[in-house]
C-alpha atoms as a PDB file:
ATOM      1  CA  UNK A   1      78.821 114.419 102.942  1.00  0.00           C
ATOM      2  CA  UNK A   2      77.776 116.290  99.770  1.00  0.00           C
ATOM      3  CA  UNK A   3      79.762 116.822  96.503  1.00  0.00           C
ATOM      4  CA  UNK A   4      79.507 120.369  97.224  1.00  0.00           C
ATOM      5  CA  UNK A   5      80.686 119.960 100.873  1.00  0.00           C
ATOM      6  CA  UNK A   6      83.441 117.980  99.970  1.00  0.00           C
ATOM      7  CA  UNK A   7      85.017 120.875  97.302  1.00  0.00           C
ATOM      8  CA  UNK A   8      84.215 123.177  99.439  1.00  0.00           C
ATOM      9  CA  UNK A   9      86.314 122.076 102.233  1.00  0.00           C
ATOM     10  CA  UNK A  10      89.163 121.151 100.070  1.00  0.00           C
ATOM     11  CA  UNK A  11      89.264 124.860  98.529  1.00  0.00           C
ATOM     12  CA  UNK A  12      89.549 126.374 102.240  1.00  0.00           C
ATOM     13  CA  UNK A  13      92.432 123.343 103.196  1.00  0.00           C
ATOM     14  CA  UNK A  14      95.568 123.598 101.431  1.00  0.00           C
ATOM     15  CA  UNK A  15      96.878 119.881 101.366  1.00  0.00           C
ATOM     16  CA  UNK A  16     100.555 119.486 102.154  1.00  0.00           C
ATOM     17  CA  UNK A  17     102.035 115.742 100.842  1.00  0.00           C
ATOM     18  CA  UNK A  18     105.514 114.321 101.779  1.00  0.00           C
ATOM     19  CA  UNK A  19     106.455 112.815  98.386  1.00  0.00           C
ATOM     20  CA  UNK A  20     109.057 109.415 100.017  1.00  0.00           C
ATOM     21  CA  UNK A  21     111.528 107.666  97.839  1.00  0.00           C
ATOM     22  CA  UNK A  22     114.170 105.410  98.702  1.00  0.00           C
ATOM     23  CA  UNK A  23     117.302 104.740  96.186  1.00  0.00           C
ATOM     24  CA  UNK A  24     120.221 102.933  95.491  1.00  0.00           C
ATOM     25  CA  UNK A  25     122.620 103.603  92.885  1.00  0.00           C
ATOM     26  CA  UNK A  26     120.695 104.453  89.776  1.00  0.00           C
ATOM     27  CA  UNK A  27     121.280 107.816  89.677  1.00  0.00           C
ATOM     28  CA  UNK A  28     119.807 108.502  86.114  1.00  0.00           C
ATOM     29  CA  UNK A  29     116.209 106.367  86.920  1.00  0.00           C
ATOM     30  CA  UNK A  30     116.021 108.962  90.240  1.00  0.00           C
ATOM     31  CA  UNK A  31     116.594 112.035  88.267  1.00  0.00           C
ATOM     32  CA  UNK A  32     114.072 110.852  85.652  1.00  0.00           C
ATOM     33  CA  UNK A  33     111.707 110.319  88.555  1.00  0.00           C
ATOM     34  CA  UNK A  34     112.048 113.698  89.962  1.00  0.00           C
ATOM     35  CA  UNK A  35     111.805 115.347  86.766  1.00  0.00           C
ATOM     36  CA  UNK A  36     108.604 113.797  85.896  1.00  0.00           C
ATOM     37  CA  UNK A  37     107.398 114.808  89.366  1.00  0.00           C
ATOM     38  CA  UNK A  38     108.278 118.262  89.137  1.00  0.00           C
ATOM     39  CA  UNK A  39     106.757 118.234  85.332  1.00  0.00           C
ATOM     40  CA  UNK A  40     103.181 116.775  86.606  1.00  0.00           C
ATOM     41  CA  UNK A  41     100.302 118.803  86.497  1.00  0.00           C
ATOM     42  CA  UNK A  42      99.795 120.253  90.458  1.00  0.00           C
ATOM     43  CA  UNK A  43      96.415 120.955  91.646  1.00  0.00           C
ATOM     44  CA  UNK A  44      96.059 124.052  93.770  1.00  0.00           C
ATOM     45  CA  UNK A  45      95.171 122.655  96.450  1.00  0.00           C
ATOM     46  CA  UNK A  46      98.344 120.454  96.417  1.00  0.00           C
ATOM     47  CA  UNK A  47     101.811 121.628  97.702  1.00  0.00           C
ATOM     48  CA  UNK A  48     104.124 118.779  98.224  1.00  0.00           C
ATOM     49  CA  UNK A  49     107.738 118.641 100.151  1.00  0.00           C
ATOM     50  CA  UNK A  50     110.439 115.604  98.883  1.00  0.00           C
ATOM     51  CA  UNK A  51     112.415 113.713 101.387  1.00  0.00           C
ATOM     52  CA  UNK A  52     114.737 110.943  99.965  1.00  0.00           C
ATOM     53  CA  UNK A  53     116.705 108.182 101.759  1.00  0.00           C
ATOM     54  CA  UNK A  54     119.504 107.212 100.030  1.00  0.00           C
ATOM     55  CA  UNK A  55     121.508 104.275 101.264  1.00  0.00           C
ATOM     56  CA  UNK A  56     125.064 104.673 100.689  1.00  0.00           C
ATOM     57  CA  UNK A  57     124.891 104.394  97.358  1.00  0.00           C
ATOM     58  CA  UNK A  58     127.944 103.685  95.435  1.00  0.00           C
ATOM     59  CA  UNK A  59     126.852 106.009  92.855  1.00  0.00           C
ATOM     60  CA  UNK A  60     126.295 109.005  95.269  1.00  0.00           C
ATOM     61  CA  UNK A  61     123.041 109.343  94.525  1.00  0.00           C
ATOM     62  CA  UNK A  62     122.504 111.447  97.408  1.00  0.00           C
ATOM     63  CA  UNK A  63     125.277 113.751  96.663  1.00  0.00           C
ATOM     64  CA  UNK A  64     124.298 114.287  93.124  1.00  0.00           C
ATOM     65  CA  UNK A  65     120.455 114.624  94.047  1.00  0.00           C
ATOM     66  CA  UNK A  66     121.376 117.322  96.648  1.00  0.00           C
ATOM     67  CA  UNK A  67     123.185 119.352  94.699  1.00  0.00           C
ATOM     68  CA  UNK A  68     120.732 118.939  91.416  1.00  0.00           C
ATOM     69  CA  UNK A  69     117.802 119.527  93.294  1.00  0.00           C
ATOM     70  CA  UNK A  70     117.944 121.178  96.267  1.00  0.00           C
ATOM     71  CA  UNK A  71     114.508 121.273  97.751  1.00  0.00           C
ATOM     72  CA  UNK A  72     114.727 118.135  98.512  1.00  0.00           C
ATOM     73  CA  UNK A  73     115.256 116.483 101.674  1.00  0.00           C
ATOM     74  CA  UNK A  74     118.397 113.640 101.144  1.00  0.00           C
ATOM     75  CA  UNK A  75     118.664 111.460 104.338  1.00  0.00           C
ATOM     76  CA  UNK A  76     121.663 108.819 104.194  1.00  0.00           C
ATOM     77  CA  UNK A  77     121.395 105.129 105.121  1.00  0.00           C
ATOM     78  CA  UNK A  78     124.473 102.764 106.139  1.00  0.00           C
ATOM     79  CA  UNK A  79     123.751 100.497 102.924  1.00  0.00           C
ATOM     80  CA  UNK A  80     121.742  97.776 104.685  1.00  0.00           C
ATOM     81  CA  UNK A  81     118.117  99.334 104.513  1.00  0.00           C
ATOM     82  CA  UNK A  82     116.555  97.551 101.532  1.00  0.00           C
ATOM     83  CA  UNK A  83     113.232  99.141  99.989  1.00  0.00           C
ATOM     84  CA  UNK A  84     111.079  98.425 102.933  1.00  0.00           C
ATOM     85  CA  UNK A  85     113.382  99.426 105.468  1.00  0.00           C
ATOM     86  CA  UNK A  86     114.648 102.420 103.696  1.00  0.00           C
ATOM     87  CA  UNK A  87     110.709 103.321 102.741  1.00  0.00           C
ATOM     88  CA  UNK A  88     110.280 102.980 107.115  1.00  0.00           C
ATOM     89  CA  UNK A  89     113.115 105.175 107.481  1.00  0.00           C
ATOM     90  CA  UNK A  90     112.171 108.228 105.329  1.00  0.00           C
ATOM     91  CA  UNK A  91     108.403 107.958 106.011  1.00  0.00           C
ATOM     92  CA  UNK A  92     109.639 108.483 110.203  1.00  0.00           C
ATOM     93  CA  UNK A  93     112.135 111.292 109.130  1.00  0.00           C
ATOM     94  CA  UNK A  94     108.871 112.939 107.264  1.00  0.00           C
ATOM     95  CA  UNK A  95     107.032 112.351 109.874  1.00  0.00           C
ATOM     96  CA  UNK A  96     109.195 114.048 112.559  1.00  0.00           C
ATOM     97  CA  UNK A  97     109.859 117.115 110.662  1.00  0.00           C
ATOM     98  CA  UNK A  98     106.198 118.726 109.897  1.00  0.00           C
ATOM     99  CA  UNK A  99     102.372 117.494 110.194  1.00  0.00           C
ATOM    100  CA  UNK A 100     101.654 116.100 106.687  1.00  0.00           C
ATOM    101  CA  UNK A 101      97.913 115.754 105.572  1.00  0.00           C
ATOM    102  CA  UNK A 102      99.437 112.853 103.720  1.00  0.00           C
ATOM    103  CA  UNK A 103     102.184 111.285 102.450  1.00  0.00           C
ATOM    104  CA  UNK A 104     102.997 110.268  97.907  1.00  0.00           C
ATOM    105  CA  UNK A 105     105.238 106.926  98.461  1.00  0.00           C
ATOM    106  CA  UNK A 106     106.860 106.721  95.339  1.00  0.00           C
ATOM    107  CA  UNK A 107     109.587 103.883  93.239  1.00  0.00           C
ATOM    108  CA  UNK A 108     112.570 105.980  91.804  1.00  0.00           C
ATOM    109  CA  UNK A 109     112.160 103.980  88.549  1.00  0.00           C
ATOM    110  CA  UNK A 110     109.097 105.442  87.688  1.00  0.00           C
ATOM    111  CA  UNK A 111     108.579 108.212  85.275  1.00  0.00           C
ATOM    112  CA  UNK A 112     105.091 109.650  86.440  1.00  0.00           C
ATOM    113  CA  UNK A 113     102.127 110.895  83.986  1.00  0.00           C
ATOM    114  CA  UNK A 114     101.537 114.690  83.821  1.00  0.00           C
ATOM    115  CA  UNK A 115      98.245 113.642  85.421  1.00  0.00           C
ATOM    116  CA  UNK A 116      99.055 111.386  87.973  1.00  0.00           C
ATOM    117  CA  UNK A 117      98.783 114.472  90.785  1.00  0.00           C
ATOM    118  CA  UNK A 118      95.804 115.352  89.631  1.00  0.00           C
ATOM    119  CA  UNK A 119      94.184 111.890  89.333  1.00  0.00           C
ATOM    120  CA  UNK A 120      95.031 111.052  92.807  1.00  0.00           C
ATOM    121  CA  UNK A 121      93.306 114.200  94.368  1.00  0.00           C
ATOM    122  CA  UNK A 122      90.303 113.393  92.431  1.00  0.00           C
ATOM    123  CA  UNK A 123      90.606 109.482  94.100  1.00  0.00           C
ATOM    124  CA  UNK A 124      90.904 111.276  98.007  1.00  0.00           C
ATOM    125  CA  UNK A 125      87.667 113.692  96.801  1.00  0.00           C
ATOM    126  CA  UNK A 126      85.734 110.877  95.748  1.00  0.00           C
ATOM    127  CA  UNK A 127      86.577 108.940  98.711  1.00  0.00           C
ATOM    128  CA  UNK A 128      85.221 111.743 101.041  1.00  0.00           C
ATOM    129  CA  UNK A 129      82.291 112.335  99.573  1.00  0.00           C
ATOM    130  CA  UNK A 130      81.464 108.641  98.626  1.00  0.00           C
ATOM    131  CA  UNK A 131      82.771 106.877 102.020  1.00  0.00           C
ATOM    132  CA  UNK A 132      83.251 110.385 104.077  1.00  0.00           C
ATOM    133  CA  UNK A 133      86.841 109.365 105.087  1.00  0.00           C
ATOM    134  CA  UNK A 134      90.196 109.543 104.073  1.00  0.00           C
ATOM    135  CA  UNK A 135      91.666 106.376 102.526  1.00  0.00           C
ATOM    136  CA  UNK A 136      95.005 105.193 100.524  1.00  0.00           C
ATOM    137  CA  UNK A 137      94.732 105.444  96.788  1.00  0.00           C
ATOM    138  CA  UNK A 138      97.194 103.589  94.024  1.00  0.00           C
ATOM    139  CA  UNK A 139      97.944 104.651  90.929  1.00  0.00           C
ATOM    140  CA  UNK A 140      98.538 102.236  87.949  1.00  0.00           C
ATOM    141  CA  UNK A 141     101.925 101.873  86.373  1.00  0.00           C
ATOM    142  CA  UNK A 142     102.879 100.813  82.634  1.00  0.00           C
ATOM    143  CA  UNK A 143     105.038  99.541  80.568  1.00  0.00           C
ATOM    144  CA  UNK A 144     106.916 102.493  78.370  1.00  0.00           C
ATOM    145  CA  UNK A 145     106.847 100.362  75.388  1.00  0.00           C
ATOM    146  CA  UNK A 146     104.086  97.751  75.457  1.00  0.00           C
ATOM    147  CA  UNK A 147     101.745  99.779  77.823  1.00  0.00           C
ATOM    148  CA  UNK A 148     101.003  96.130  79.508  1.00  0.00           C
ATOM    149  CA  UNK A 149     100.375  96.870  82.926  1.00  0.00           C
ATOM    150  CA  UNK A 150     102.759  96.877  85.359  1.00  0.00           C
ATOM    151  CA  UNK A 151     102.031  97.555  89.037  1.00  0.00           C
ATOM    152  CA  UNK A 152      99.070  99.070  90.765  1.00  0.00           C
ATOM    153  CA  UNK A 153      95.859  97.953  93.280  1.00  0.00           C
ATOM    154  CA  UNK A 154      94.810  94.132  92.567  1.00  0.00           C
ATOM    155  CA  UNK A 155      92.093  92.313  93.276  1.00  0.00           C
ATOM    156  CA  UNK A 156      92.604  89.203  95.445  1.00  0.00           C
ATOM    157  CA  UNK A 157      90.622  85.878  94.949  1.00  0.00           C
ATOM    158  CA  UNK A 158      91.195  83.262  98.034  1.00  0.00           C
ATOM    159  CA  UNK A 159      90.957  79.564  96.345  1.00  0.00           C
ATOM    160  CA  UNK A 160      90.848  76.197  98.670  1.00  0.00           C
ATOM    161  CA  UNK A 161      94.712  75.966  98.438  1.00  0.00           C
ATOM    162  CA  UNK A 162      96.199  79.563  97.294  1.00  0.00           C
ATOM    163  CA  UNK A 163      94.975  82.358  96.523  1.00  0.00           C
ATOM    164  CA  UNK A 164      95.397  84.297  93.182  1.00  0.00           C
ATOM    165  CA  UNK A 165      95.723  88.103  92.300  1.00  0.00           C
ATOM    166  CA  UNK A 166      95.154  90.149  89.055  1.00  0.00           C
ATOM    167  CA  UNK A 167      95.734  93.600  88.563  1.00  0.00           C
ATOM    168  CA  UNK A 168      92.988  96.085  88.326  1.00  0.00           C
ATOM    169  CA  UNK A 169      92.776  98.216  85.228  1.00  0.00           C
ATOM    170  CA  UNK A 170      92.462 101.651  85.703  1.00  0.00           C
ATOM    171  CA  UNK A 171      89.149 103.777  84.466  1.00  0.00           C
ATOM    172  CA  UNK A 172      87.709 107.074  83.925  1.00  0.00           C
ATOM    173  CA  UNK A 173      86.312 106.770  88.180  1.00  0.00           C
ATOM    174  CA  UNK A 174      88.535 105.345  90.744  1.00  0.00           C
ATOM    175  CA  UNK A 175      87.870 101.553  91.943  1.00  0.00           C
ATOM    176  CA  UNK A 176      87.913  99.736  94.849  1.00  0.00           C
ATOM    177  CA  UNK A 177      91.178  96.709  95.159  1.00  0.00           C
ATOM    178  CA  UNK A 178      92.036  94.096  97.539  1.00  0.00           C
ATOM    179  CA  UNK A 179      96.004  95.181  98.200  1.00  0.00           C
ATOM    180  CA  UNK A 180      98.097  97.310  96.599  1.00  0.00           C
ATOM    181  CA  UNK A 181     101.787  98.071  95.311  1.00  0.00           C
ATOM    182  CA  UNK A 182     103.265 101.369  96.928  1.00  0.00           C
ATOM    183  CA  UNK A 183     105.147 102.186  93.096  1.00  0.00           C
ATOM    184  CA  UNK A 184     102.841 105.148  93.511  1.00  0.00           C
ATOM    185  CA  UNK A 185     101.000 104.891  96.727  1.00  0.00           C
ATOM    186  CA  UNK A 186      98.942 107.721  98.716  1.00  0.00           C
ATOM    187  CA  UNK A 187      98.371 107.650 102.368  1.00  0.00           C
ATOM    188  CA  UNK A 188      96.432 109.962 103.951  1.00  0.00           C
ATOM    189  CA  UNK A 189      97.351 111.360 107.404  1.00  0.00           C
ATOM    190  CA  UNK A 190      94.138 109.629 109.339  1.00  0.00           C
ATOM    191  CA  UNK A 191      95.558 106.092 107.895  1.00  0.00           C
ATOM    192  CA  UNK A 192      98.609 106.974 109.231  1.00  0.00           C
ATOM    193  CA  UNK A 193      97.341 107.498 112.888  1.00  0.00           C
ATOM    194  CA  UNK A 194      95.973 104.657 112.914  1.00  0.00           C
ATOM    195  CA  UNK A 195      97.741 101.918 110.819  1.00  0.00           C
ATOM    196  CA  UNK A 196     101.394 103.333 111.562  1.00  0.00           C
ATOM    197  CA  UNK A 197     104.391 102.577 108.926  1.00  0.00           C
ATOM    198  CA  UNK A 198     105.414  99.638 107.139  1.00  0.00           C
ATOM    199  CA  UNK A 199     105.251  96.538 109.620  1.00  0.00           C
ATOM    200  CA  UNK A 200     109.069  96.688 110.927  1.00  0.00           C
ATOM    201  CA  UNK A 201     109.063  92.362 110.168  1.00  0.00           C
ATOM    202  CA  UNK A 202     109.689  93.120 106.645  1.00  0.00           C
ATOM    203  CA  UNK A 203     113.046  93.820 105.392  1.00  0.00           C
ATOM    204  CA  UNK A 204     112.419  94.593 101.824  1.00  0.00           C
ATOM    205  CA  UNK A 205     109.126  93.648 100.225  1.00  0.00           C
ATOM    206  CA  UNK A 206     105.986  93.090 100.736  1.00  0.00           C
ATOM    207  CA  UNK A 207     105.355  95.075 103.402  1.00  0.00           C
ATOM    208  CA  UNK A 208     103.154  97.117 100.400  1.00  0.00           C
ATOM    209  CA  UNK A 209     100.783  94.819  99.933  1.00  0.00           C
ATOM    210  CA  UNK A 210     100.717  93.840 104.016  1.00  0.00           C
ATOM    211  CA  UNK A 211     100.290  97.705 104.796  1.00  0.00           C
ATOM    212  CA  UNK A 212      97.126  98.236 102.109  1.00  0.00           C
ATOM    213  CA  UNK A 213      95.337  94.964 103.180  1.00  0.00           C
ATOM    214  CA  UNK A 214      96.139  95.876 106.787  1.00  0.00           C
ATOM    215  CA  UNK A 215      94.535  99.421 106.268  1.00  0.00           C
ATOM    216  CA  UNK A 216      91.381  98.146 104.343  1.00  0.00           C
ATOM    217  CA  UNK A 217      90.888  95.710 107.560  1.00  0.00           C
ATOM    218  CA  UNK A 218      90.781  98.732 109.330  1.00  0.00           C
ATOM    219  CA  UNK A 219      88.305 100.487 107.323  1.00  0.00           C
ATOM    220  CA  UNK A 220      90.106 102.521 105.144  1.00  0.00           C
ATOM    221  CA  UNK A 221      88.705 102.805 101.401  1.00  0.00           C
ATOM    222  CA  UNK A 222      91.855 101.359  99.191  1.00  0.00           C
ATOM    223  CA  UNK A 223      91.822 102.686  95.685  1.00  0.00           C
ATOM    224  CA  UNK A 224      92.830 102.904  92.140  1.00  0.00           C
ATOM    225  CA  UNK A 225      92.772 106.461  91.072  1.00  0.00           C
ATOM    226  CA  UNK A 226      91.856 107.141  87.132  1.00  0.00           C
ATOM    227  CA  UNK A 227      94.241 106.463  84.490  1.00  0.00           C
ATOM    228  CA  UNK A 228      97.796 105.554  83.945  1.00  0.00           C
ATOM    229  CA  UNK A 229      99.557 107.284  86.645  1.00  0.00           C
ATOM    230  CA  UNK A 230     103.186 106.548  85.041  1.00  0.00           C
ATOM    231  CA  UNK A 231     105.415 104.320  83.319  1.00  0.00           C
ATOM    232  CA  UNK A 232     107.936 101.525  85.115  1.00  0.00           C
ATOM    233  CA  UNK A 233     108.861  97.895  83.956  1.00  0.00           C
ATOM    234  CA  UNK A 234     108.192  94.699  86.034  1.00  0.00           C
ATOM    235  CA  UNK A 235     111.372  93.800  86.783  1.00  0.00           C
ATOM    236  CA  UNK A 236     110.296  91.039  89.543  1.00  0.00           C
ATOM    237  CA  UNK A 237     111.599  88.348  87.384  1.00  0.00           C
ATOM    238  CA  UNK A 238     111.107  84.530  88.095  1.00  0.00           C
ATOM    239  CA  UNK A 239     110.883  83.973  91.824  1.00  0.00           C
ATOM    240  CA  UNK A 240     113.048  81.284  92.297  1.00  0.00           C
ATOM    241  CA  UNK A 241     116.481  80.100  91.365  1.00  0.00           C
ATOM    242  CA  UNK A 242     116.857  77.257  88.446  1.00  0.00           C
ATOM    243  CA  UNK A 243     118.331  73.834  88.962  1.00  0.00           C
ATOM    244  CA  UNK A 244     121.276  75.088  87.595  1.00  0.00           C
ATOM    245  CA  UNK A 245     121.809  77.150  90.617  1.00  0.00           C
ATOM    246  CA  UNK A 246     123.716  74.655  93.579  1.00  0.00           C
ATOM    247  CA  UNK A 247     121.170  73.498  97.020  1.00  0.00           C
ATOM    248  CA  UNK A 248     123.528  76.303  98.801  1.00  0.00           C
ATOM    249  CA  UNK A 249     122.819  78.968  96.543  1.00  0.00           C
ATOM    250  CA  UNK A 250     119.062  78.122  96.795  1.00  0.00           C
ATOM    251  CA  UNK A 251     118.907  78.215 100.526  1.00  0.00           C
ATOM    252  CA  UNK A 252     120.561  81.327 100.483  1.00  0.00           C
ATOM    253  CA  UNK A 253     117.700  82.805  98.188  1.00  0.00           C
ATOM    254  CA  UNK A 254     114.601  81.065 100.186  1.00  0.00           C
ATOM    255  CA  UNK A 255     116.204  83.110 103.323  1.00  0.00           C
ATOM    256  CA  UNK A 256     117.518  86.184 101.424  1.00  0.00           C
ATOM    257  CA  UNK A 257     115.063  89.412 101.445  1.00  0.00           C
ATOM    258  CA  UNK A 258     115.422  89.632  98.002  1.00  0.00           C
ATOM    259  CA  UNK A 259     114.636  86.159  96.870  1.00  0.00           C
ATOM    260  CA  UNK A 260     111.659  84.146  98.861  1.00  0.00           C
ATOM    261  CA  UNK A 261     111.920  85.925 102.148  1.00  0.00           C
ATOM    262  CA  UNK A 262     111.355  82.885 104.151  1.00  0.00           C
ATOM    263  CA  UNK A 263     110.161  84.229 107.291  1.00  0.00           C
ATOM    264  CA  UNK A 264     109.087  87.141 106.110  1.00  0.00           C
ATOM    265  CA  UNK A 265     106.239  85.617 103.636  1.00  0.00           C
ATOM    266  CA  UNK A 266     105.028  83.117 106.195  1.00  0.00           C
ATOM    267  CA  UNK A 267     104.160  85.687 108.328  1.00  0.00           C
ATOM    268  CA  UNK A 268     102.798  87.846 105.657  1.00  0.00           C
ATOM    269  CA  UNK A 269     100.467  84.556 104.979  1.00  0.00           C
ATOM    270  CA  UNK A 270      99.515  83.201 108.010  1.00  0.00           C
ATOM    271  CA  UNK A 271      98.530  87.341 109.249  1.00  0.00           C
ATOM    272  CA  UNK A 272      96.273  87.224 106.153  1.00  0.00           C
ATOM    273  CA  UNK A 273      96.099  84.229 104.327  1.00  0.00           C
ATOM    274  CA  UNK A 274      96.187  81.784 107.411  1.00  0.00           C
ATOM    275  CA  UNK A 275      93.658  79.083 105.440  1.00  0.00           C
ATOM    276  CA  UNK A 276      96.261  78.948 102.981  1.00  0.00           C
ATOM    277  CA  UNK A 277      99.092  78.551 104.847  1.00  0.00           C
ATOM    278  CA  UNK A 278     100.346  74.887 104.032  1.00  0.00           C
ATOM    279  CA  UNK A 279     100.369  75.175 100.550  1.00  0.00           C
ATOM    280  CA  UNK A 280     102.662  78.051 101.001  1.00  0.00           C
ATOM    281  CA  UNK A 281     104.663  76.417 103.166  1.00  0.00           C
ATOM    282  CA  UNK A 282     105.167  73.234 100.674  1.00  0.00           C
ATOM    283  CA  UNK A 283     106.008  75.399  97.621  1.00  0.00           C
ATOM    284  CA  UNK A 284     108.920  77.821  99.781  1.00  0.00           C
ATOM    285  CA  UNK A 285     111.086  74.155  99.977  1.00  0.00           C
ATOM    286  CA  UNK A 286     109.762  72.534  97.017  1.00  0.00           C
ATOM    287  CA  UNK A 287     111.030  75.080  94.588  1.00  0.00           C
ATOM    288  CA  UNK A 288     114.641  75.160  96.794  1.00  0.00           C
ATOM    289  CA  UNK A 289     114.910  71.572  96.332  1.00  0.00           C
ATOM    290  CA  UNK A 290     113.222  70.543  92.952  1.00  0.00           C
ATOM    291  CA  UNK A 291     113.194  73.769  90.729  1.00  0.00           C
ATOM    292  CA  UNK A 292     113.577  71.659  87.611  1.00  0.00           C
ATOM    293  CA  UNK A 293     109.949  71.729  88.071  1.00  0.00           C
ATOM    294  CA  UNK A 294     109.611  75.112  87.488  1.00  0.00           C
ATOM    295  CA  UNK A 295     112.239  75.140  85.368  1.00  0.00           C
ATOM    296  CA  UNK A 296     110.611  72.908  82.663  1.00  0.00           C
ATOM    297  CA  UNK A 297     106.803  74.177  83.734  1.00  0.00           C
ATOM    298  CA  UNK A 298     107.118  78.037  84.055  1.00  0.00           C
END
């Protein structure tokens, strides 16, 4: 497919995205979202409708959002979605209420770039015309005060044992990754079709960086679109509890979707890391029963 070809069709197809979020209580972070969104740069091409889960939050986020802004689409939750579940949830409700050509899933703690829309239909142009299909393009988020980056596509290196990831810095042409985080993830509709939604096993993450390496197995281009698409903090913190914590407490977290997810990461590994598996396996129990480890070496 020709450069040509590929602007040419894009000029006679206006693109229509669902823009997804999913929130819970942080009210001001969502509105600083939304504003950014509605303050980025919009291609012509580009017309976008916003559907937002909110899951009971104590705040009323929904409320508030509804009556602030109110072309967008608030759907409630009964407070026990989590990210990935809530992220499932809205992406079905899109889904059901118009055909999409694709769909922006975006973190409501990110303030986006003014030209994060832009960047990311120049990623889905050059993906036509370079691999003449539709693919799933990341954009790269920052820090708001050191500009260290924060989340975006990463390139994965399989070792013997475990395998190790690094971010990918953006550049002036999009780049290929291994996996990505959906902070500011596009899907296109063809993905879609064929890949689904978020893998119902996971409860809260994860199910990003499942759903991108899942789609590239599949054949779909996975990409980092140009420049810093917006601005959020790594709040992961350290991913286990210290030996100050009591054995109880650290069960709890292996199991708990918002600690080590258990379950949820051993199936994540074996589906795509099988070779690496035991080592996995070892470090879930050794940093539940002997954290001082990683208390005195991390």
């Amino acid at each position: 497919m020709q450069e040509h070809e590929v602007d040419k069709l894009l000029k006679l197809k206006q693109m229509n995205i669902a823009v997804l979020l999913t929130c819970y209580n942080r009210i001001n972070k969502t509105i600083e979202c939304l504003d950014s969104l509605f303050k980025a740069d919009k291609p012509d091409e580009l017309t976008f409708d916003i559907f937002l889960l909110d899951d009971k939050s104590p705040d009323s986020t929904g409320e508030i959002i509804s009556k602030k802004y109110p072309v967008v689409n608030v759907v409630h939750g009964e407070g026990n979605l989590f990210w990935a579940g809530g992220m499932r949830l809205i992406w079905q409700h899109a889904k059901s209420q118009k055909n999409f050509d694709g769909y922006l899933l975006l973190n409501d703690d990110v303030i986006l770039s003014k030209s994060v829309l832009m960047d990311l239909l120049e990623t889905h142009k050059y993906s036509l015309s370079t691999f003449e299909k539709e693919g799933l393009y990341v954009s790269t988020t920052a820090d708001f005060y050191s500009k260290d980056l924060s989340y975006g596509g990463r390139l994965v290196k399989r070792g013997l044992l475990r395998y190790s990831m690094t971010l990918v810095k953006p550049d002036s042409m999009p780049k290929k990754c291994s996996l990505a985080n959906a902070n500011i993830l596009m899907v296109m509709k063809s993905v879609v079709e064929k890949v689904g939604m978020f893998d119902n096993v996971f409860t809260h993450g994860i199910a990003d960086y499942d759903y991108t390496l899942t789609a590239q197995r599949m054949g779909f281009p996975l990409l980092v679109s140009p420049n810093i698409g917006g601005y959020c903090t790594d709040d992961h913190g350290n991913n286990w509890l210290s030996d100050k914590s009591t054995l109880k407490q650290r069960l709890q977290y292996l199991y708990s979707p918002k600690g080590l997810a258990y379950k949820e990461n051993l199936y994540y590994i074996k589906k795509h890391f099988p070779m690496q598996l035991p080592y996995y396996f070892s470090m879930f129990w050794l940093k539940t029963f002997f954290p001082k480890i990683w208390d005195k070496f991390k």
